[in-house]
Protein backbone atom coordinates (compact mmCIF):
# COMPACT_ATOMS: atom_id res chain seq x y z
CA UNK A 1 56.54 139.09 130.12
CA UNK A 2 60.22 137.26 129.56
CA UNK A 3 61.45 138.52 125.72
CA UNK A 4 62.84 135.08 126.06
CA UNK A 5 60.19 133.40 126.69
CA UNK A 6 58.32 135.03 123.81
CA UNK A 7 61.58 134.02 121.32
CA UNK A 8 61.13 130.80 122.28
CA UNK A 9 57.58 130.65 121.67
CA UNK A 10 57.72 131.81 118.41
CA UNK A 11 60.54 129.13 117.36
CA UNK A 12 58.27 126.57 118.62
CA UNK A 13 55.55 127.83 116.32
CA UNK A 14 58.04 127.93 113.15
CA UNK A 15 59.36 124.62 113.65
CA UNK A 16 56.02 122.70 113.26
CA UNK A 17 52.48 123.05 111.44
CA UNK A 18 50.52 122.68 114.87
CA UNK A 19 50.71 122.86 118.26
CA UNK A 20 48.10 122.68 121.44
CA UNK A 21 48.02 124.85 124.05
CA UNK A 22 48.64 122.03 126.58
CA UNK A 23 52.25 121.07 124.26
CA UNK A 24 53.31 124.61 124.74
CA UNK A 25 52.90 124.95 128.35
CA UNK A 26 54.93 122.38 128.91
CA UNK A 27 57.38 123.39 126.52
CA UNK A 28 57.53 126.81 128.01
CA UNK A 29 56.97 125.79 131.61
CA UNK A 30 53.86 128.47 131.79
CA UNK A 31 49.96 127.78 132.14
CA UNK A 32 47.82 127.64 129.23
CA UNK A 33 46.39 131.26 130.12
CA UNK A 34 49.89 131.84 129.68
CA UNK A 35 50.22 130.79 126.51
CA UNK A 36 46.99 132.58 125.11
CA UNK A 37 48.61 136.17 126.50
CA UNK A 38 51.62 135.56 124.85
CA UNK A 39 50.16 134.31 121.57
CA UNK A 40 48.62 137.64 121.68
CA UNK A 41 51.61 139.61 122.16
CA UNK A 42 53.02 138.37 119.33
CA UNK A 43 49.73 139.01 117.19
CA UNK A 44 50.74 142.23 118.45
CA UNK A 45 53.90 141.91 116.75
CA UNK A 46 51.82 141.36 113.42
CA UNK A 47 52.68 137.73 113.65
CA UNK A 48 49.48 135.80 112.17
CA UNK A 49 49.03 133.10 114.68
CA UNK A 50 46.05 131.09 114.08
CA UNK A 51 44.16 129.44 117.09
CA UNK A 52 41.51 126.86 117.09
CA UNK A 53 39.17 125.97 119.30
CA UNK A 54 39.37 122.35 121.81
CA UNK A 55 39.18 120.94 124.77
CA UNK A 56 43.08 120.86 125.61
CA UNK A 57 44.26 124.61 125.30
CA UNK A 58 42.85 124.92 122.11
CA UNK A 59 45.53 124.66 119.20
CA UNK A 60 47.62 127.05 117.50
CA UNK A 61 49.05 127.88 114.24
CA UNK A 62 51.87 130.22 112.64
CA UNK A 63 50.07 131.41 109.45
CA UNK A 64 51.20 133.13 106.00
CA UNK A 65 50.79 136.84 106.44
CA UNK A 66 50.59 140.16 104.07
CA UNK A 67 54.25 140.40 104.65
CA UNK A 68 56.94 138.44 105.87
CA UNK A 69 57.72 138.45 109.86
CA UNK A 70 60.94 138.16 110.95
CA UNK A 71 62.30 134.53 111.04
CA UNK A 72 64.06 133.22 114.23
CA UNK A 73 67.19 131.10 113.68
CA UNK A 74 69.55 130.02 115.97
CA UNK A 75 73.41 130.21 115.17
CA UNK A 76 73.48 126.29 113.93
CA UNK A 77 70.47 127.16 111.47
CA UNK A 78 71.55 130.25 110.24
CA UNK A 79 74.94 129.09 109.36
CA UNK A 80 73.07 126.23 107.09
CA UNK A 81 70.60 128.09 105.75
CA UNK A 82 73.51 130.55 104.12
CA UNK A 83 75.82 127.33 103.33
CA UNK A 84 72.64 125.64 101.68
CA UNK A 85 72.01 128.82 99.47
CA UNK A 86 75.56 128.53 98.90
CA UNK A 87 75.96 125.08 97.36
CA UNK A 88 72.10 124.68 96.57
CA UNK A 89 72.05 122.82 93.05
CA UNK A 90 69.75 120.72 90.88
CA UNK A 91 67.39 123.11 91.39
CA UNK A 92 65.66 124.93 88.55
CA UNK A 93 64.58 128.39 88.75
CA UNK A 94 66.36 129.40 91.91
CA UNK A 95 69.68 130.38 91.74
CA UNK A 96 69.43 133.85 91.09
CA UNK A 97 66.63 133.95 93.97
CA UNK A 98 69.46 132.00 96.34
CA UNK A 99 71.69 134.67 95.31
CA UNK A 100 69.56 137.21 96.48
CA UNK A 101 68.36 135.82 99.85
CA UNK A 102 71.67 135.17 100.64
CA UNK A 103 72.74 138.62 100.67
CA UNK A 104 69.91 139.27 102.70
CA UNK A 105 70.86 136.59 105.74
CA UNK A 106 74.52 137.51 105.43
CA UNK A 107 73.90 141.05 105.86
CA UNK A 108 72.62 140.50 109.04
CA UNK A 109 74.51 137.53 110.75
CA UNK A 110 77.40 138.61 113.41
CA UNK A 111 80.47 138.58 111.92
CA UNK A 112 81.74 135.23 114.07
CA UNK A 113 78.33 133.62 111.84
CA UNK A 114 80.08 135.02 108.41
CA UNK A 115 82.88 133.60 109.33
CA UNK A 116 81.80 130.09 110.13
CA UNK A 117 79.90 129.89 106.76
CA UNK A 118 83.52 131.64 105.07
CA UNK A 119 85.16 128.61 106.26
CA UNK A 120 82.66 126.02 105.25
CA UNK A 121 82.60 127.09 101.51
CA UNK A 122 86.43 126.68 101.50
CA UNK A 123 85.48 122.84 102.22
CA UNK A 124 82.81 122.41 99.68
CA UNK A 125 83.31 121.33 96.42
CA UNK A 126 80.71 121.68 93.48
CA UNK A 127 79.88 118.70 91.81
CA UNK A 128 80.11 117.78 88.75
CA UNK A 129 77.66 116.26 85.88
CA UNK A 130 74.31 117.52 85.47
CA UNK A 131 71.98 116.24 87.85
CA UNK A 132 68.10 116.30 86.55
CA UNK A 133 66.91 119.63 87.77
CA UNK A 134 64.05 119.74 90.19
CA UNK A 135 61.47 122.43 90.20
CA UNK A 136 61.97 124.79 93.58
CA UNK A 137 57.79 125.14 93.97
CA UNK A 138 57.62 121.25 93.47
CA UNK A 139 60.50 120.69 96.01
CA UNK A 140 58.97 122.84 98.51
CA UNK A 141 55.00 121.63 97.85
CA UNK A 142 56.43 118.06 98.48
CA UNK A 143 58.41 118.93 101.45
CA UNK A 144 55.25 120.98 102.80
CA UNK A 145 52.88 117.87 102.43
CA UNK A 146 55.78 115.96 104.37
CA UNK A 147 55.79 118.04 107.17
CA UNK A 148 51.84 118.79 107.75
CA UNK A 149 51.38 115.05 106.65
CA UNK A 150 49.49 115.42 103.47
CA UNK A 151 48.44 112.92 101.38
CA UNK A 152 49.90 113.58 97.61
CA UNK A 153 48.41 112.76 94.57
CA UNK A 154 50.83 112.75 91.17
CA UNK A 155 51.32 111.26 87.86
CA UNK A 156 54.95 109.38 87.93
CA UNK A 157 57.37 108.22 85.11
CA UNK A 158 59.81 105.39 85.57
CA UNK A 159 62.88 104.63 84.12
CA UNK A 160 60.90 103.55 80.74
CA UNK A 161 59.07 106.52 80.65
CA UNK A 162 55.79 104.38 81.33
CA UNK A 163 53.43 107.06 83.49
CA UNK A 164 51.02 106.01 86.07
CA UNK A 165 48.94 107.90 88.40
CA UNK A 166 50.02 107.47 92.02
CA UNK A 167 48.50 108.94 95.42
CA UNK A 168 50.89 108.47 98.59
CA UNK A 169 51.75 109.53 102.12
CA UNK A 170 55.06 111.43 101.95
CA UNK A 171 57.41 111.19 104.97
CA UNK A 172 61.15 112.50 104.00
CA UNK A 173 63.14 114.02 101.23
CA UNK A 174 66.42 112.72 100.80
CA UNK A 175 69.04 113.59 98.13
CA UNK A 176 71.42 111.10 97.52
CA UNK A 177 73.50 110.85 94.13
CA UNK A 178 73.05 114.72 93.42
CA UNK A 179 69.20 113.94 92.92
CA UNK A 180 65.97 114.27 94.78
CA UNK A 181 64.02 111.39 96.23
CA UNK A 182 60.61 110.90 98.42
CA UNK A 183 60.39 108.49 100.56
CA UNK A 184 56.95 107.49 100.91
CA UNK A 185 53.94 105.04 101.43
CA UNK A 186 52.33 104.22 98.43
CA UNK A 187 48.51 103.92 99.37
CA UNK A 188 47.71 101.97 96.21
CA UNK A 189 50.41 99.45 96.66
CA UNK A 190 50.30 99.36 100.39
CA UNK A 191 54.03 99.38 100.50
CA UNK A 192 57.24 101.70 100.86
CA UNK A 193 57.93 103.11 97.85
CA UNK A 194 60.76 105.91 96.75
CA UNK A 195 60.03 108.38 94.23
CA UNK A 196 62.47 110.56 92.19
CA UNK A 197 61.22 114.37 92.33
CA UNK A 198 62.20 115.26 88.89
CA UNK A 199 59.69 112.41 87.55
CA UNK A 200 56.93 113.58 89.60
CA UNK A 201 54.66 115.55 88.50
CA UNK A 202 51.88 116.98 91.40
CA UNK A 203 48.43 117.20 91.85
CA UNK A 204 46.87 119.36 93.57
CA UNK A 205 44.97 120.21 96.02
CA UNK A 206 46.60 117.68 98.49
CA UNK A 207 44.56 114.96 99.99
CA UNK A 208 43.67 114.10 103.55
CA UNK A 209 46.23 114.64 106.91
CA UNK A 210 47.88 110.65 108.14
CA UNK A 211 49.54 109.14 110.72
CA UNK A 212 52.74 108.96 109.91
CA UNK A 213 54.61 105.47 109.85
CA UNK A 214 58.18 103.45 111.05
CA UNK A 215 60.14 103.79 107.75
CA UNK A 216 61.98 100.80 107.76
CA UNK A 217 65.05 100.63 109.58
CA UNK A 218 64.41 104.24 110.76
CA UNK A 219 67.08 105.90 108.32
CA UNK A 220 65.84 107.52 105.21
CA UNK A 221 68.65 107.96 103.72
CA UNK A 222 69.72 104.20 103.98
CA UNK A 223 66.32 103.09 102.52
CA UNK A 224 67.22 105.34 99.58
CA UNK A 225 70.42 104.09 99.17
CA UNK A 226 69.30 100.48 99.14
CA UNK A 227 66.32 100.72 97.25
CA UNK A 228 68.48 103.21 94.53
CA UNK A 229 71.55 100.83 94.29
CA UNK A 230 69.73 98.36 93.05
CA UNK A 231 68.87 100.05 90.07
CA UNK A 232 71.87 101.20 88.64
CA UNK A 233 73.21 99.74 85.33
CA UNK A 234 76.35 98.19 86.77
CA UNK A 235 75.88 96.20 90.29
CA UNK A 236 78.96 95.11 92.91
CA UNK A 237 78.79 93.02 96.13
CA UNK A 238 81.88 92.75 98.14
CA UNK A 239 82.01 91.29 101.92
CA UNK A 240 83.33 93.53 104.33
CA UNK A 241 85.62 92.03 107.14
CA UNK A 242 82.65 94.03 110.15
CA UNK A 243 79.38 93.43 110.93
CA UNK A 244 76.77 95.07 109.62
CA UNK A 245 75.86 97.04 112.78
CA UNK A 246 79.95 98.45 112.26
CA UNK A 247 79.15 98.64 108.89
CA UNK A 248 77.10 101.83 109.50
CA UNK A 249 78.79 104.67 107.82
CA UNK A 250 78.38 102.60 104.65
CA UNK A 251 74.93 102.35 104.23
CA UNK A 252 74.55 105.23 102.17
CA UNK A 253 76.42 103.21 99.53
CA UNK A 254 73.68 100.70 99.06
CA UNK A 255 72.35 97.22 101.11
CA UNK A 256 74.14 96.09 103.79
CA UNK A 257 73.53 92.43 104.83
CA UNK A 258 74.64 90.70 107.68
CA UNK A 259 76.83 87.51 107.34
CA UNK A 260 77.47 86.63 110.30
CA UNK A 261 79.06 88.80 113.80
CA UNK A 262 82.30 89.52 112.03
CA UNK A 263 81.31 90.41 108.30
CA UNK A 264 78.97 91.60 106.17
CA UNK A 265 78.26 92.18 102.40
CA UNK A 266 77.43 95.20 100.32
CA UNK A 267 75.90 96.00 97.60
CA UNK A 268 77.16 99.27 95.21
CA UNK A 269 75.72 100.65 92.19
CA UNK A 270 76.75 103.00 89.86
CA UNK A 271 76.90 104.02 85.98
CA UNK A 272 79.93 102.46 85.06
CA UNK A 273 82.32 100.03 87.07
CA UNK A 274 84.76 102.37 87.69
CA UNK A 275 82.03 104.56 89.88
CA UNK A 276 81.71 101.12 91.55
CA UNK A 277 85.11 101.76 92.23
CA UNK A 278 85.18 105.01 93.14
CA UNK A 279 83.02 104.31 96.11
CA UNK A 280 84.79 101.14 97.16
CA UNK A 281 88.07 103.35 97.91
CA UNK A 282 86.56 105.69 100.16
CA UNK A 283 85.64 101.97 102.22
CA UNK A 284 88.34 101.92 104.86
CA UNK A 285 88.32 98.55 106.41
CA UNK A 286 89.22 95.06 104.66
CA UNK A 287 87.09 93.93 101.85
CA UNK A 288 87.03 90.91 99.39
CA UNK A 289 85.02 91.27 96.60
CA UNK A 290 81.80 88.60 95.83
CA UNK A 291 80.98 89.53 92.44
CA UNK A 292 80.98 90.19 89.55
CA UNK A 293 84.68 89.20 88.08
CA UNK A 294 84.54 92.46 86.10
CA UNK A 295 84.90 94.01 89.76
CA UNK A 296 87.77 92.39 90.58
CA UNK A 297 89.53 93.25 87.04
CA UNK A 298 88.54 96.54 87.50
CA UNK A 299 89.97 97.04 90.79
CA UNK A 300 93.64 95.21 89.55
CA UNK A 301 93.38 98.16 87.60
CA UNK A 302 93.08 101.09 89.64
CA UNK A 303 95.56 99.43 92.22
CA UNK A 304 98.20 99.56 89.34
CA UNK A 305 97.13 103.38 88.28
CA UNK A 306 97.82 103.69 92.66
CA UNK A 307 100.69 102.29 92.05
CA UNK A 308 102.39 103.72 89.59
CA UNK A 309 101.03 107.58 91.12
CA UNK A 310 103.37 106.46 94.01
CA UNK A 311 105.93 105.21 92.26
CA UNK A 312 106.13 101.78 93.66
């Protein structure tokens, strides 16, 4: 039996809910029987691997055991999972738990590893502000149902505080503004909806498996950002002097719409104006701005703070 073979196997079982025996043949390049030996090698190992019965290989499952196996990370996932318990934040009732696993994974990474993940917390900066703190069992219980495909069922405040009972098919979690969001298809409203996680509040047990759907545009993160920027206090629109399909990099800012092959606009959000401008000086290509006026005073301004830091 190839050791690396059997590594490989047991990634493939970590990194989704289910798999048939047929998908893992031809993942591991083996026969079905093939499959079913090593499955039990590794039941051997005290890995709880779950099969079911069908007519394709049968299916197969990594389960929840008395104790923990060992996990299997590659150097890429290692390295984030120590830089995520690093800079993990707006999360309530983990940090001393972070703490402690990540003692535990750098104990045991080579010391190249340590050293990549030294480096990276050099770059990071905390943020600042208090982001509303989401519950670590409710972020992982929502993430769960998005990755076995879980209906959800959950009573959700809006901005008014007006509650209303919601069931939906969760596809991604995105954070974006130093809080949590779930994209997902509200079944009620047969429509995309996003959902902050910190005015969510879960039902359980979860509903019925789905097929998942084409978020729109295919970028989660995007959605967010349009849907999000919409909804801040204080609203700008400038036009940027690229199209929108150049305009890329900025969609995490808010909506980007086309104007025509050589320019597009974009809409920002924020608390205040001045965030408005914050994000409109990271923009690095030509820009005029559409509205409102206050945006244009308010950029006059920071230009002459620029100026006067350079002494100009």
């Amino acid at each position: 039996m190839s050791s690396a073979r059997l590594l490989k196997l047991l990634g493939l079982l970590q990194s989704r809910r289910e798999w048939s025996g047929v998908e893992l043949a031809d993942r591991l390049g083996v026969s079905t029987r093939t499959v079913r030996r090593d499955v039990d090698k590794l039941r051997d190992l005290d890995y709880p691997v779950h099969a079911s019965m069908g007519t394709s290989g049968g299916g197969y499952r990594l389960g929840s055991g008395a104790s923990l196996p060992p996990l299997l990370l590659d150097d890429d996932e290692a390295v984030a999972v120590a830089v995520g318990l690093r800079t993990a934040s707006g999360i309530e009732n983990i940090g001393e738990t972070a703490v402690r696993a990540l003692l535990k994974v750098e104990q045991v990474l080579p010391s190249a590893l340590r050293h990549r993940v030294a480096a990276l917390e050099i770059a990071t900066v905390p943020h600042t502000g208090s982001p509303p703190a989401v519950d670590a069992a409710q972020l992982t219980a929502v993430g769960t149902a998005c990755r076995d495909r879980q209906r959800i069922r959950f009573t959700y405040a809006d901005h008014a505080g007006e509650q209303s009972e919601r069931e939906a098919e969760p596809h991604r979690l995105v954070t974006w503004g130093r809080r949590w969001y779930l994209v997902a298809w509200d079944t009620a409203r047969d429509d995309w909806r996003t959902f902050r996680l910190d005015r969510m509040t879960l039902r359980t047990p979860f509903g019925a498996r789905f097929t998942p759907r084409e978020i729109p545009g295919g970028d989660p993160g995007a959605f967010v950002a349009a849907r999000v920027a919409g909804r801040w206090p204080v609203q700008g629109v400038v036009r940027l002097s690229v199209s929108a399909r150049e305009a890329v990099s900025w969609k995490s800012y808010g909506e980007v719409e086309p104007v025509d092959e050589n320019s597009c606009f974009v809409k920002v959000g924020g608390e205040t104006m001045d965030d408005v401008v914050f994000m409109l000086a990271s923009i690095t290509v030509d820009f005029e701005v559409v509205s409102p006026p206050e945006l244009s005073d308010a950029l006059v301004r920071a230009a002459d703070r620029f100026r006067r830091a350079a002494k100009l």
